[in-house]
N, C-alpha and C. Protein backbone atom coordinates (compact mmCIF):
# COMPACT_ATOMS: atom_id res chain seq x y z
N UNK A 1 36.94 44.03 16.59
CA UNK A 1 38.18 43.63 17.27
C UNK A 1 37.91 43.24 18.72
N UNK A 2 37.10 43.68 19.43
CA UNK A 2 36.64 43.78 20.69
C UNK A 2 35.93 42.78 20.98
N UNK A 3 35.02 42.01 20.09
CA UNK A 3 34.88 40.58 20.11
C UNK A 3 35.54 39.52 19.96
N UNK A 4 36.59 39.77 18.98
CA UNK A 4 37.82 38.41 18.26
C UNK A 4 38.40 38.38 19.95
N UNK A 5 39.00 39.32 20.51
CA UNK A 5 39.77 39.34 21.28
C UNK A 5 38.93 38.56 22.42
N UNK A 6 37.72 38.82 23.00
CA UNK A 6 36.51 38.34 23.80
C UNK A 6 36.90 36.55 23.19
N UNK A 7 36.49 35.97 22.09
CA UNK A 7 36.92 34.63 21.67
C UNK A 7 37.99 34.41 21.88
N UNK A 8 39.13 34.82 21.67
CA UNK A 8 40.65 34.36 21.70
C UNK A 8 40.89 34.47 23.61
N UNK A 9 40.18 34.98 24.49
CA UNK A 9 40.25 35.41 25.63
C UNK A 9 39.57 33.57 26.39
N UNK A 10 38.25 33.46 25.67
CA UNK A 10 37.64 32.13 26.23
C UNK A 10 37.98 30.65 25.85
N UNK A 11 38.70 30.79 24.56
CA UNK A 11 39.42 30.00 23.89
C UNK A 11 40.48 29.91 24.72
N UNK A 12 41.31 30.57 25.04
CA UNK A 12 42.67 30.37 25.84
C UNK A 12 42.53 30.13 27.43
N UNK A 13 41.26 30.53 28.01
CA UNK A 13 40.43 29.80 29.31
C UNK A 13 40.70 28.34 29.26
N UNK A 14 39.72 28.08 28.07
CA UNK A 14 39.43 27.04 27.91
C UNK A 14 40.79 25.74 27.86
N UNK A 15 41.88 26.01 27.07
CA UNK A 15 42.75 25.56 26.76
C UNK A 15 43.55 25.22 28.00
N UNK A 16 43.51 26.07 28.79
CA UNK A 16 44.11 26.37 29.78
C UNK A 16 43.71 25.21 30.99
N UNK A 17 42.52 25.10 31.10
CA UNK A 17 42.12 24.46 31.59
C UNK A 17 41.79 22.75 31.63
N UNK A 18 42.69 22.65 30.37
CA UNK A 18 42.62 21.30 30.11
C UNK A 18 43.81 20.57 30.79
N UNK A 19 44.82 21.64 31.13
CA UNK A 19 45.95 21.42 31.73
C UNK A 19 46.08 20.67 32.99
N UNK A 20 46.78 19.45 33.26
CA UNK A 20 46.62 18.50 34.53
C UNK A 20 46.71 19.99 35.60
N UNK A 21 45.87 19.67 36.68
CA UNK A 21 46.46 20.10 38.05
C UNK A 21 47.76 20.27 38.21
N UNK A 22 48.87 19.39 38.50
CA UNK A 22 50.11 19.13 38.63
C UNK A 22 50.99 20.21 37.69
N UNK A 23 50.81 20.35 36.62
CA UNK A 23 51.27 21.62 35.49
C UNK A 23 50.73 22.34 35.34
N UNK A 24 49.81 23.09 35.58
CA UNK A 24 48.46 24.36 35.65
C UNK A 24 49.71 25.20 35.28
N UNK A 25 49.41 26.00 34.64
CA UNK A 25 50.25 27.85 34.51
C UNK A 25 48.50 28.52 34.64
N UNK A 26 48.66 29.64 35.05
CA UNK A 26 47.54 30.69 34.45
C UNK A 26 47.81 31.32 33.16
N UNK A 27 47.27 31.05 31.71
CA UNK A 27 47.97 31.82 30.76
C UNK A 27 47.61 33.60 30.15
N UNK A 28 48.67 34.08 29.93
CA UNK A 28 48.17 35.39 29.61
C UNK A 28 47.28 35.63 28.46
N UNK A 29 45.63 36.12 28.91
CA UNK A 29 44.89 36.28 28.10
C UNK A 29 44.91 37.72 27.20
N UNK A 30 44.10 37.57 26.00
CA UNK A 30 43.74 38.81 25.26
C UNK A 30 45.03 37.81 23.75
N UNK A 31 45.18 39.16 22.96
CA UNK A 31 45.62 39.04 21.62
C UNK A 31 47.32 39.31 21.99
N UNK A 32 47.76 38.46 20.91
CA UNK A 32 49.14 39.41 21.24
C UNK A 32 49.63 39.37 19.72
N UNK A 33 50.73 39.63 19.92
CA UNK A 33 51.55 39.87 18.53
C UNK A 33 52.98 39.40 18.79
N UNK A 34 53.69 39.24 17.14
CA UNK A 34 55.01 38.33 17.29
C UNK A 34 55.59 39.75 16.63
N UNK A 35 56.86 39.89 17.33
CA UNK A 35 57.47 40.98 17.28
C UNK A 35 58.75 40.58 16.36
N UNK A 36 59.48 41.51 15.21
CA UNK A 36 60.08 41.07 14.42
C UNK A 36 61.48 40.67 14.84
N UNK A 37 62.00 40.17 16.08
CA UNK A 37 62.63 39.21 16.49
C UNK A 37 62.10 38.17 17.13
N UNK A 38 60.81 37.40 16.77
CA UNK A 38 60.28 36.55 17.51
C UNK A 38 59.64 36.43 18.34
N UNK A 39 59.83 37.70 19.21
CA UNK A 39 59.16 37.31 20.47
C UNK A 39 57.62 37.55 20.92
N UNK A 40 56.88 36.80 21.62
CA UNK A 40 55.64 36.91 21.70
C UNK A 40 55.21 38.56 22.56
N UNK A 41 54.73 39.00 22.07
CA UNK A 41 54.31 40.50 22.70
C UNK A 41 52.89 40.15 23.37
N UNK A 42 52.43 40.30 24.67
CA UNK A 42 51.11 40.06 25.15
C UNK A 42 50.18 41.28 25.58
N UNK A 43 49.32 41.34 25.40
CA UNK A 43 48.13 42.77 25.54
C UNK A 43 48.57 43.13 26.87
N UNK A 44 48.24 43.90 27.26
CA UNK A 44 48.76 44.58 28.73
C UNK A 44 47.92 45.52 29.01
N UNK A 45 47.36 46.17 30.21
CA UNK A 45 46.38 46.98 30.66
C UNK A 45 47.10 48.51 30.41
N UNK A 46 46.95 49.22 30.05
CA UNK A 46 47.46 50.57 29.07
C UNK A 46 47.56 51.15 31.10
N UNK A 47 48.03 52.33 30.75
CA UNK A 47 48.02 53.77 32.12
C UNK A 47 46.83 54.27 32.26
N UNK A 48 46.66 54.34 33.38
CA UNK A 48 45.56 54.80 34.11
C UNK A 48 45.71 55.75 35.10
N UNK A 49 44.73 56.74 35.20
CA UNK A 49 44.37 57.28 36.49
C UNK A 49 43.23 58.07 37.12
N UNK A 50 43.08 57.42 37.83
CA UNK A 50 41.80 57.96 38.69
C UNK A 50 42.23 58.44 39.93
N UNK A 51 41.13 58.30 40.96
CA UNK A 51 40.82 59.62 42.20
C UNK A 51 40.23 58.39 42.74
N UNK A 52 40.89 57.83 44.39
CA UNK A 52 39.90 57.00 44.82
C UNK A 52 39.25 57.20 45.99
N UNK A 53 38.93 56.79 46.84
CA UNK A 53 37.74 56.85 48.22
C UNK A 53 38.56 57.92 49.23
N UNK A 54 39.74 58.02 49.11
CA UNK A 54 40.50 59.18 50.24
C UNK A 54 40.64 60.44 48.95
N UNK A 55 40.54 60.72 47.77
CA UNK A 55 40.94 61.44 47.13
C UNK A 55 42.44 61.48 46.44
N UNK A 56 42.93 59.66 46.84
CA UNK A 56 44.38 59.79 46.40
C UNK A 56 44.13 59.32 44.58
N UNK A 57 45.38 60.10 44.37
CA UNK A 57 45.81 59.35 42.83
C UNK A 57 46.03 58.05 42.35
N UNK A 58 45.15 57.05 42.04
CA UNK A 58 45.56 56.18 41.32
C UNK A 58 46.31 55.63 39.87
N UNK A 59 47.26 55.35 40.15
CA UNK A 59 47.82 54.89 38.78
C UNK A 59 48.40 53.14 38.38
N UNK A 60 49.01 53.24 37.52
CA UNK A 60 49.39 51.99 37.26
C UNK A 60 50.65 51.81 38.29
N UNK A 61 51.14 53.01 38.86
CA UNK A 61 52.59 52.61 39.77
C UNK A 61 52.04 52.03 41.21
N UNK A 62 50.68 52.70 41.31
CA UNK A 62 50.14 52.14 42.81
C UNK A 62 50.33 50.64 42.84
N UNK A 63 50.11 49.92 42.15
CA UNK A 63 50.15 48.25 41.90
C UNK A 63 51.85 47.84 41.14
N UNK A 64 52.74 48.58 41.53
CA UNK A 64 53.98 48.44 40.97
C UNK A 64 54.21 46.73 42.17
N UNK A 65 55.02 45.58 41.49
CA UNK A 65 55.04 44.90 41.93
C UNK A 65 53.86 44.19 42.95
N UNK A 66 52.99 44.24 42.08
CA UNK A 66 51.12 43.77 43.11
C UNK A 66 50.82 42.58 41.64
N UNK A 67 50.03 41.87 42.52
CA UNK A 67 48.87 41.68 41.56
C UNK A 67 47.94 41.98 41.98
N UNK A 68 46.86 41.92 41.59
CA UNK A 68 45.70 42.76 41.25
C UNK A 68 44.52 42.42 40.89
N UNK A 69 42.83 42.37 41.57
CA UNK A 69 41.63 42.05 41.42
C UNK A 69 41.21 43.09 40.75
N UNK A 70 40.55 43.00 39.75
CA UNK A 70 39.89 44.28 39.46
C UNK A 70 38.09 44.16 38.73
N UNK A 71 37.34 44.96 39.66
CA UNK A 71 35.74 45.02 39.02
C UNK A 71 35.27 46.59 38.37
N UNK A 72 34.09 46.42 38.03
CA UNK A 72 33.13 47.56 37.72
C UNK A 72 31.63 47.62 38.64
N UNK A 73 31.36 48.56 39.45
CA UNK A 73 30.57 48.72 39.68
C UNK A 73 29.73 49.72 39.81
N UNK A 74 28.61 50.01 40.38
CA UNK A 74 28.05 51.42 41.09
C UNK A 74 27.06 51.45 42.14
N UNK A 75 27.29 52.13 43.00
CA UNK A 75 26.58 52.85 44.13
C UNK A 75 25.37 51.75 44.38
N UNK A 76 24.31 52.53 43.90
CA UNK A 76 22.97 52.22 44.24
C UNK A 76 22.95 51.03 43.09
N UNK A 77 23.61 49.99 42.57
CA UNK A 77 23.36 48.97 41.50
C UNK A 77 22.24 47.92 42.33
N UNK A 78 21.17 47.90 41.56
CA UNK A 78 20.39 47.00 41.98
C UNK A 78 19.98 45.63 42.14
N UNK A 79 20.56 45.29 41.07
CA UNK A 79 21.00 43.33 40.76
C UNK A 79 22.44 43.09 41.30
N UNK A 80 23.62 43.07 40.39
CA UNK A 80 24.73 41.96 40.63
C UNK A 80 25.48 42.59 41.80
N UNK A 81 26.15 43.97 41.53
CA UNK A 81 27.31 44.73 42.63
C UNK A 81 26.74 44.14 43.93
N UNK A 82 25.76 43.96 44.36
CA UNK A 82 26.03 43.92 46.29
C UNK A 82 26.64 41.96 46.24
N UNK A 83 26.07 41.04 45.55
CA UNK A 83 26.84 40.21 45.31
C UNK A 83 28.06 39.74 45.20
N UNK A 84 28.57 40.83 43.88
CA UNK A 84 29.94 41.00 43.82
C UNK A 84 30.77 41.45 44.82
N UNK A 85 30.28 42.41 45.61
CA UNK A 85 30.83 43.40 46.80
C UNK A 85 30.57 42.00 48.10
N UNK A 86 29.75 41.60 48.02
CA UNK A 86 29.86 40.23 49.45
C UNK A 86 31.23 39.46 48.55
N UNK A 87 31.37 39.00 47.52
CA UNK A 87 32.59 38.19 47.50
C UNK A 87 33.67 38.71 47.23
N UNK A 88 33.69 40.31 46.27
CA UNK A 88 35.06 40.48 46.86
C UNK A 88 35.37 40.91 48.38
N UNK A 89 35.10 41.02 49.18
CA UNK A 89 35.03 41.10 50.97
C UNK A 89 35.73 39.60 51.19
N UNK A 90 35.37 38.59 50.37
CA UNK A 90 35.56 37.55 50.43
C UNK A 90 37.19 37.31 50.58
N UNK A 91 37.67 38.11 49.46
CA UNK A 91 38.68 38.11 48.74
C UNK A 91 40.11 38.78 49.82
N UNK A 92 39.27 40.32 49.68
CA UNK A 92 39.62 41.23 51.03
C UNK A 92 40.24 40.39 51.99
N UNK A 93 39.12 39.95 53.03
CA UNK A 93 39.71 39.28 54.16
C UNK A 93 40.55 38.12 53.77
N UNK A 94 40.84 37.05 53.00
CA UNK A 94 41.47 36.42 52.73
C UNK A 94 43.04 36.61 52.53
N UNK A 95 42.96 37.92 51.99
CA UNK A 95 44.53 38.59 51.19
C UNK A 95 44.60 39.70 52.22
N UNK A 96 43.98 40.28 52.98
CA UNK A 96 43.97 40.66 53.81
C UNK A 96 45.68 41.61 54.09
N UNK A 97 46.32 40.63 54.95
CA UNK A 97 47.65 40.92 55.52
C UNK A 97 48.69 40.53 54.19
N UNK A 98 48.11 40.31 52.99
CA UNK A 98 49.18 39.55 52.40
C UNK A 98 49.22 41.04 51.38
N UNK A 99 50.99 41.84 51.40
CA UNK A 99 50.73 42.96 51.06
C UNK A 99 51.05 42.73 49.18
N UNK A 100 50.98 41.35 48.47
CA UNK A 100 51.28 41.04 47.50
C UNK A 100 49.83 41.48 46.51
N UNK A 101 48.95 41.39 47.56
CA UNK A 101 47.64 41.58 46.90
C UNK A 101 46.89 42.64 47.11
N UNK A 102 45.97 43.13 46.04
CA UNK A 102 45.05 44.88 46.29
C UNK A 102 43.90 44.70 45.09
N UNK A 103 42.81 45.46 45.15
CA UNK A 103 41.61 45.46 44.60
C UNK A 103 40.89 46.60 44.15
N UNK A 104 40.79 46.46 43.28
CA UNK A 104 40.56 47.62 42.53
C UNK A 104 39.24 48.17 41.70
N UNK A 105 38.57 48.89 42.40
CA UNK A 105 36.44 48.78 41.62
C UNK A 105 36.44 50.15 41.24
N UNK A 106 36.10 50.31 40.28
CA UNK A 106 36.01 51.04 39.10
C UNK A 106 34.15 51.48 39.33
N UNK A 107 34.02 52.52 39.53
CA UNK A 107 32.89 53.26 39.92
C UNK A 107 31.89 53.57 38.53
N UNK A 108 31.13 53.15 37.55
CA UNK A 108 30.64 53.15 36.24
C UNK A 108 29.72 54.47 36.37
N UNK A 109 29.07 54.88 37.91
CA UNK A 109 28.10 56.15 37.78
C UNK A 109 29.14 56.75 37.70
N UNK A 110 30.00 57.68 37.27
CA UNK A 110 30.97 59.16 36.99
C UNK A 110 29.98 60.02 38.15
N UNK A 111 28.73 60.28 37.62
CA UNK A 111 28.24 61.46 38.17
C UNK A 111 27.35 61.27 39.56
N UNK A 112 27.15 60.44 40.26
CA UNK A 112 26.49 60.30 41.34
C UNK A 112 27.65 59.21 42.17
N UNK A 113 28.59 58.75 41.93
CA UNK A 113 29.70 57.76 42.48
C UNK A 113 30.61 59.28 43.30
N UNK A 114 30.46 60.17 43.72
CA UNK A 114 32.11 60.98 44.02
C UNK A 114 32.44 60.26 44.89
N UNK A 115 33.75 60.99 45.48
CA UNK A 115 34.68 60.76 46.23
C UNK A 115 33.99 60.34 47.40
N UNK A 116 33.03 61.79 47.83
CA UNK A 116 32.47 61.27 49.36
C UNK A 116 31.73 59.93 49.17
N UNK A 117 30.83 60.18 47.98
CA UNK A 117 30.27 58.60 47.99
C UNK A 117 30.80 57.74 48.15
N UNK A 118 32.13 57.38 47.65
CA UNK A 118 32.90 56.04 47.63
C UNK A 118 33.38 56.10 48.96
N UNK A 119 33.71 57.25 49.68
CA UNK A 119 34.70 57.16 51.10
C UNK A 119 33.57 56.58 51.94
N UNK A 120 31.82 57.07 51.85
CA UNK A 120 31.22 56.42 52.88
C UNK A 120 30.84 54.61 52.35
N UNK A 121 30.80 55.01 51.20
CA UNK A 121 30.37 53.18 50.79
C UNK A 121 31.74 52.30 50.97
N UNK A 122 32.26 52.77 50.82
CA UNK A 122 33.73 52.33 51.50
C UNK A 122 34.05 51.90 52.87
N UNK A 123 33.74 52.53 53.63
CA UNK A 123 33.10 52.28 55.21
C UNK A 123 32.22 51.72 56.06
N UNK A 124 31.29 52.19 54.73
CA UNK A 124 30.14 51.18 55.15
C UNK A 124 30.38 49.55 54.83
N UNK A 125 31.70 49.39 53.86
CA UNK A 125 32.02 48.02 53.53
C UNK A 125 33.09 47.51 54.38
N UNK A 126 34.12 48.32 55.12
CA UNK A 126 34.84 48.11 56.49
C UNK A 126 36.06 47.54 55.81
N UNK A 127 36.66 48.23 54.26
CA UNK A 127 38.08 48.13 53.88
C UNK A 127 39.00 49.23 53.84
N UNK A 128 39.57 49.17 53.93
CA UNK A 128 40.94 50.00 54.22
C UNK A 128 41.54 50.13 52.73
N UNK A 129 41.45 51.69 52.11
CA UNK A 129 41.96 52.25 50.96
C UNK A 129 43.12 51.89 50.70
N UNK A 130 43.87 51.38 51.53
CA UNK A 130 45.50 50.88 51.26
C UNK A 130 45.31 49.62 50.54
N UNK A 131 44.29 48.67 50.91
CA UNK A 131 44.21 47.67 50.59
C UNK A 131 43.20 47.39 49.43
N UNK A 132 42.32 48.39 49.28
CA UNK A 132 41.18 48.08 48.26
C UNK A 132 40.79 49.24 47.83
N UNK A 133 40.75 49.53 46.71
CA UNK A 133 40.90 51.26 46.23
C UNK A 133 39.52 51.37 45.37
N UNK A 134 38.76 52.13 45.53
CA UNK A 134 37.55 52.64 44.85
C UNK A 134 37.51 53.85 44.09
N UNK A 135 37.48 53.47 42.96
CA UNK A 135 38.06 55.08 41.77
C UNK A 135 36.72 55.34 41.28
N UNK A 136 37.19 56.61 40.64
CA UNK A 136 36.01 57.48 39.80
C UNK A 136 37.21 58.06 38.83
N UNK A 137 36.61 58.78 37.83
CA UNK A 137 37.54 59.63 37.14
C UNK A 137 36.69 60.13 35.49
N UNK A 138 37.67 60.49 34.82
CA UNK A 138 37.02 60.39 33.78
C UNK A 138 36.13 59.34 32.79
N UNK A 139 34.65 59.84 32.56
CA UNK A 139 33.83 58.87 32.16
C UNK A 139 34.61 58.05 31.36
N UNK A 140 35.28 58.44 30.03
CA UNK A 140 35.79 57.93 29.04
C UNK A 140 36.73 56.94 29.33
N UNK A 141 37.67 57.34 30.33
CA UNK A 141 38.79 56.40 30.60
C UNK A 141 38.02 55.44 31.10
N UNK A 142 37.45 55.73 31.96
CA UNK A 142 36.25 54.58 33.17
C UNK A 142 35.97 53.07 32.22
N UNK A 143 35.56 53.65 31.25
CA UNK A 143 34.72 52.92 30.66
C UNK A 143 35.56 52.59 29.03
N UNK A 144 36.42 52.76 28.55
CA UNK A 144 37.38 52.54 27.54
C UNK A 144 38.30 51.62 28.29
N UNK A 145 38.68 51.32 29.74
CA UNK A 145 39.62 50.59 30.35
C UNK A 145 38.65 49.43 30.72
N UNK A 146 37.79 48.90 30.58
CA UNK A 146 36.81 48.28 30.58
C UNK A 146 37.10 47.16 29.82
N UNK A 147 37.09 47.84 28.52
CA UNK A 147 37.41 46.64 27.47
C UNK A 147 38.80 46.21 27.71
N UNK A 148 39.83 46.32 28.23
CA UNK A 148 41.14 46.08 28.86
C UNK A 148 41.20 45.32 29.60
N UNK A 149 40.13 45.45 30.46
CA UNK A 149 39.86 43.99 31.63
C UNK A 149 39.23 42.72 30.84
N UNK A 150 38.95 42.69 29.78
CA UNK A 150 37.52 42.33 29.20
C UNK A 150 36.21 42.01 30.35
N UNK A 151 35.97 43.14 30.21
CA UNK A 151 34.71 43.52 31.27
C UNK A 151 33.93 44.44 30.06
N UNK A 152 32.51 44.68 30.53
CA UNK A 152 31.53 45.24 29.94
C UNK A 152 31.13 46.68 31.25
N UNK A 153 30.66 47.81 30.57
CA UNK A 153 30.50 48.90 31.27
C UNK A 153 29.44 49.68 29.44
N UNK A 154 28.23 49.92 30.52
CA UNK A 154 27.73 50.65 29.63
C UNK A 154 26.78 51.34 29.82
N UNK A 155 25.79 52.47 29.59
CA UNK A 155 25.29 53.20 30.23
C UNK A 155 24.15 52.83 29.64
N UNK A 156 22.96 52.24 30.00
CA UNK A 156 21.57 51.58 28.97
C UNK A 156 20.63 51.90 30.31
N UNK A 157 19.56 52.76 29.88
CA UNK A 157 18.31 53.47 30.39
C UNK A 157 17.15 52.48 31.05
N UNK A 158 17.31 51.36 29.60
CA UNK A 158 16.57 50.02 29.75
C UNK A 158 17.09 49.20 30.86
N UNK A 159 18.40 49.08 31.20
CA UNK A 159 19.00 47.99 32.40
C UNK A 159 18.78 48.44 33.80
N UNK A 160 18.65 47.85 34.70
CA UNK A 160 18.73 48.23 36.28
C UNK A 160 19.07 49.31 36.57
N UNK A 161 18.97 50.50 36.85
CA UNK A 161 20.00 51.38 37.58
C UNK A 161 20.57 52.25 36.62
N UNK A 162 20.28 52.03 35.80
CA UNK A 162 20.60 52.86 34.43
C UNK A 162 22.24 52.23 33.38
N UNK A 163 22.54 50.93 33.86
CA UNK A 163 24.01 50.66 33.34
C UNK A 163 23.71 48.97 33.53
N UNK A 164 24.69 48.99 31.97
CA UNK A 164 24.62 46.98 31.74
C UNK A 164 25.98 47.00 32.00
N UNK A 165 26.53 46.08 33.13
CA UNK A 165 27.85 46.03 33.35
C UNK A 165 27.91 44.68 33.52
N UNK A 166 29.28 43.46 33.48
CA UNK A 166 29.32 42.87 33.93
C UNK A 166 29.92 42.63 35.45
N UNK A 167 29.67 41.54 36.32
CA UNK A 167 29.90 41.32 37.48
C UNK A 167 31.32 40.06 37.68
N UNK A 168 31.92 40.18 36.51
CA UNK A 168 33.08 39.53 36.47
C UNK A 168 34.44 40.58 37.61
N UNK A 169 35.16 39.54 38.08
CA UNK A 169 36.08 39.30 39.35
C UNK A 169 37.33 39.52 38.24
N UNK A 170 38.55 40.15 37.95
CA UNK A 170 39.29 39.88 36.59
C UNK A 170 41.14 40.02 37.81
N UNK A 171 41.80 39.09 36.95
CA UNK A 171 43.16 39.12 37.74
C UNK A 171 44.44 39.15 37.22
N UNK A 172 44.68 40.30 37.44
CA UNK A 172 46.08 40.98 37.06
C UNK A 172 47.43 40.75 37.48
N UNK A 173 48.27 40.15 36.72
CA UNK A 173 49.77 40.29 37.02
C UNK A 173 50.33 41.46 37.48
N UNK A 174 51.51 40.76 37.93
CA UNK A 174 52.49 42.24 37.97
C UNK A 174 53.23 43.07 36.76
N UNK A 175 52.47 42.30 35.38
CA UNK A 175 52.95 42.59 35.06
C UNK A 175 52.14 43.48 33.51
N UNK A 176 51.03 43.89 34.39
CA UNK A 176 49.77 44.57 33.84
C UNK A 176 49.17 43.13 32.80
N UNK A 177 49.19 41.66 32.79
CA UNK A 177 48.40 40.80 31.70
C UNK A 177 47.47 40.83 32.83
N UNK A 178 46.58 40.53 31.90
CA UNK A 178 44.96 39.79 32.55
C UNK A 178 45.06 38.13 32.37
N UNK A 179 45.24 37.88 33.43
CA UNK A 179 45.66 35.70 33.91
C UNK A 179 44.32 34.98 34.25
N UNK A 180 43.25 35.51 34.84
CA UNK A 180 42.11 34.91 34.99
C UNK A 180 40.91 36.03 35.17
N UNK A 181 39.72 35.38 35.37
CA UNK A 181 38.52 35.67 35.86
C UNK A 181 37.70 35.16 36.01
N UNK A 182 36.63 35.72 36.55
CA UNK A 182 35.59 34.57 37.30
C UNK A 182 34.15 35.50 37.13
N UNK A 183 33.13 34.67 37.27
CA UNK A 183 31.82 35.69 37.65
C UNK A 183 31.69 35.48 39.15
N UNK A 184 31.82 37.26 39.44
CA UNK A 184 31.78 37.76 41.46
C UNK A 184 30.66 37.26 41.72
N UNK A 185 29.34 37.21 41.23
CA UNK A 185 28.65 36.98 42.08
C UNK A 185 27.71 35.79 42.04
N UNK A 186 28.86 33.99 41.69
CA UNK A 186 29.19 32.88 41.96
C UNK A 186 30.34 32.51 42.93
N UNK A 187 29.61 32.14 43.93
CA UNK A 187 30.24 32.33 45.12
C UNK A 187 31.79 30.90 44.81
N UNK A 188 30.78 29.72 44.48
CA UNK A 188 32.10 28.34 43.47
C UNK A 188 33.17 29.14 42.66
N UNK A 189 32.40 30.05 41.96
CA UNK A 189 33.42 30.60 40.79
C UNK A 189 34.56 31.45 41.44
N UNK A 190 34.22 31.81 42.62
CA UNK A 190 35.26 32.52 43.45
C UNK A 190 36.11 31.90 44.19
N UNK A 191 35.42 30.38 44.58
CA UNK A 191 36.10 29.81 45.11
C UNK A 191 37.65 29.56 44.30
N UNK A 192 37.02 29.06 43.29
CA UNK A 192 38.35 28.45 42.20
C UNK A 192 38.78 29.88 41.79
N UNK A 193 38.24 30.91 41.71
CA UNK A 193 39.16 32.10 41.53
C UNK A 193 40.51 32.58 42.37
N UNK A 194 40.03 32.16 43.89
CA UNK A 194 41.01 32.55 44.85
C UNK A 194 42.28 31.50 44.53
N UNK A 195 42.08 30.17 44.04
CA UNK A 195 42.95 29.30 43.49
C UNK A 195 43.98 29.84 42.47
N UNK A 196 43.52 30.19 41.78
CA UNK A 196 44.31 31.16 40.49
C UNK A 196 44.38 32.15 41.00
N UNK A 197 43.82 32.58 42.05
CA UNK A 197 45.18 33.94 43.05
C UNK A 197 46.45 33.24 43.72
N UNK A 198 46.24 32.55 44.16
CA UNK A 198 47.40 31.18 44.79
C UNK A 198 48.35 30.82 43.97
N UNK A 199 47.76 30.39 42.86
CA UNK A 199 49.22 29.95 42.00
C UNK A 199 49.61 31.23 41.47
N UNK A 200 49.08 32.17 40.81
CA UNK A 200 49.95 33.50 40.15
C UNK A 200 50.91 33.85 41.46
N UNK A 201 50.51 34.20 42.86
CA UNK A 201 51.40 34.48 44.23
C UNK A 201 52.59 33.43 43.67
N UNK A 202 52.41 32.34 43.83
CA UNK A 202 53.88 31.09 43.67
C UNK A 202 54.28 31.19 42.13
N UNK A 203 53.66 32.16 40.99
CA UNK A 203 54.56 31.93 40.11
C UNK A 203 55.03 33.20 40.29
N UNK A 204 55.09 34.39 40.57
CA UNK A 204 54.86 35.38 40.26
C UNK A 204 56.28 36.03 41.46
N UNK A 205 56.16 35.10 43.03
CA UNK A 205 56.78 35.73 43.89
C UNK A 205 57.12 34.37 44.51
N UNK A 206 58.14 33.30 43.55
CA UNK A 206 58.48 32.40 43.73
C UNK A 206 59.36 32.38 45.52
N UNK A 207 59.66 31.67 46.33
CA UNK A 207 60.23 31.59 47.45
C UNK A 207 61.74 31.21 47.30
C-alpha cells in the first residue's frame, strides 16, 4: 500500500504539472476515497505529538490555521541533513515574519537527538522555536508519520550515520493534505518549492 500510494503521489506531481502557469492549483497528494455521498475524501496527516527544542508539546493544533514545511533528520547526519538544514534556513529567513508559515524537522536518532541536543543544534542554526520546531518523541510515531509525509526514515547500520532517510522538503496545508515537495538538498528544487509556498499562501489565505 505504501508504494501504490508513493505512485499515485508522483503521478499526481506529474499531472499537476502539466497545468499552464496561469491555472496552476497545487493538488492534494496521497490516495483518497469517494465517500457514500460522493464526496472526494483526501489522505490527511493523522495526530501527532512530540517534545521540541524548548521542551514544548507539539501537536497538530500548534499548526492550527499554518501551513507547514516538514523534514526528517539527525544530529550528526553525515551526507544530506547539513544540505537540507542550509536550505531550509533558506526557507526560514524568507517566511521569516510571515506568521502564516512554520517548519517542522522530525529528529530520526530518538536516542542521541534529546531535547538539549536539539535546543543547542537549534542555536547553533540561529531559529527561533516559535518559528521552526525541532521534535523528538516516540521512536514509533517518529518514524510511522514518515510514511504520512511520504518521506523515508529508517534505521540501516549499512547507511551513513546509521539511518537511510530521505532529504525531501514536504508541504502542508492547513488543512493537514500534503500539496508539494521537493528534494532539500537541490538548491533549483527549492527554488520552485518556495513557489508552491506562494501560491498555497494565495489559495489558502486568499486577500
Amino acid at each position: 500500500m505504501k508504494y501504490f500510494a508513493f505512485i499515485v503521489l508522483i503521478i499526481t506531481t506529474w499531472a499537476a504539472c502539466l497545468t499552464s502557469p496561469e491555472k496552476r492549483t497545487l493538488p492534494i497528494l496521497g490516495e483518497r476515497d469517494i465517500s457514500p455521498g460522493g464526496d472526494t475524501i483526501y489522505r490527511s496527516v493523522p495526530d501527532f505529538s512530540f517534545i521540541d527544542q524548548d521542551s514544548q508539546l507539539v501537536t497538530n493544533a500548534t499548526f492550527a490555521d499554518k501551513i507547514y514545511v516538514v523534514d526528517f533528520f539527525f544530529i550528526h547526519c553525515p551526507t544530506i541533513c547539513p544540505r537540507v538544514k542550509k536550505n531550509g534556513l533558506r526557507l526560514y529567513e524568507k517566511y521569516k515574519n510571515d506568521g502564516r508559515v512554520m517548519l517542522l524537522s522530525h529528529s530520526i536518532d530518538v536516542r542521541n537527538d534529546t531535547v538539549a541536543a536539539l535546543h543547542r543544534h537549534a542555536a547553533k542554526l540561529g531559529v527561533d522555536a516559535k518559528k521552526w520546531r525541532l521534535v523528538t518523541g516516540d521512536h514509533d510515531a517518529i518514524y510511522s508519520i514518515a510514511d504520512d509525509y511520504f518521506s523515508v526514515a529508517v534505521e540501516d547500520p549499512d547507511s551513513p550515520g546509521g539511518f537511510d532517510h530521505s532529504g525531501r522538503l514536504i508541504l502542508v496545508d492547513k488543512n493537514r493534505h500534503v500539496r508539494s515537495f521537493c528534494d532539500g538538498t537541490n538548491a533549483e528544487e527549492v527554488d520552485r518549492f518556495m513557489k508552491d509556498i506562494d501560491l498555497l499562501l494565495e489559495e489558502q489565505f486568499p486577500r
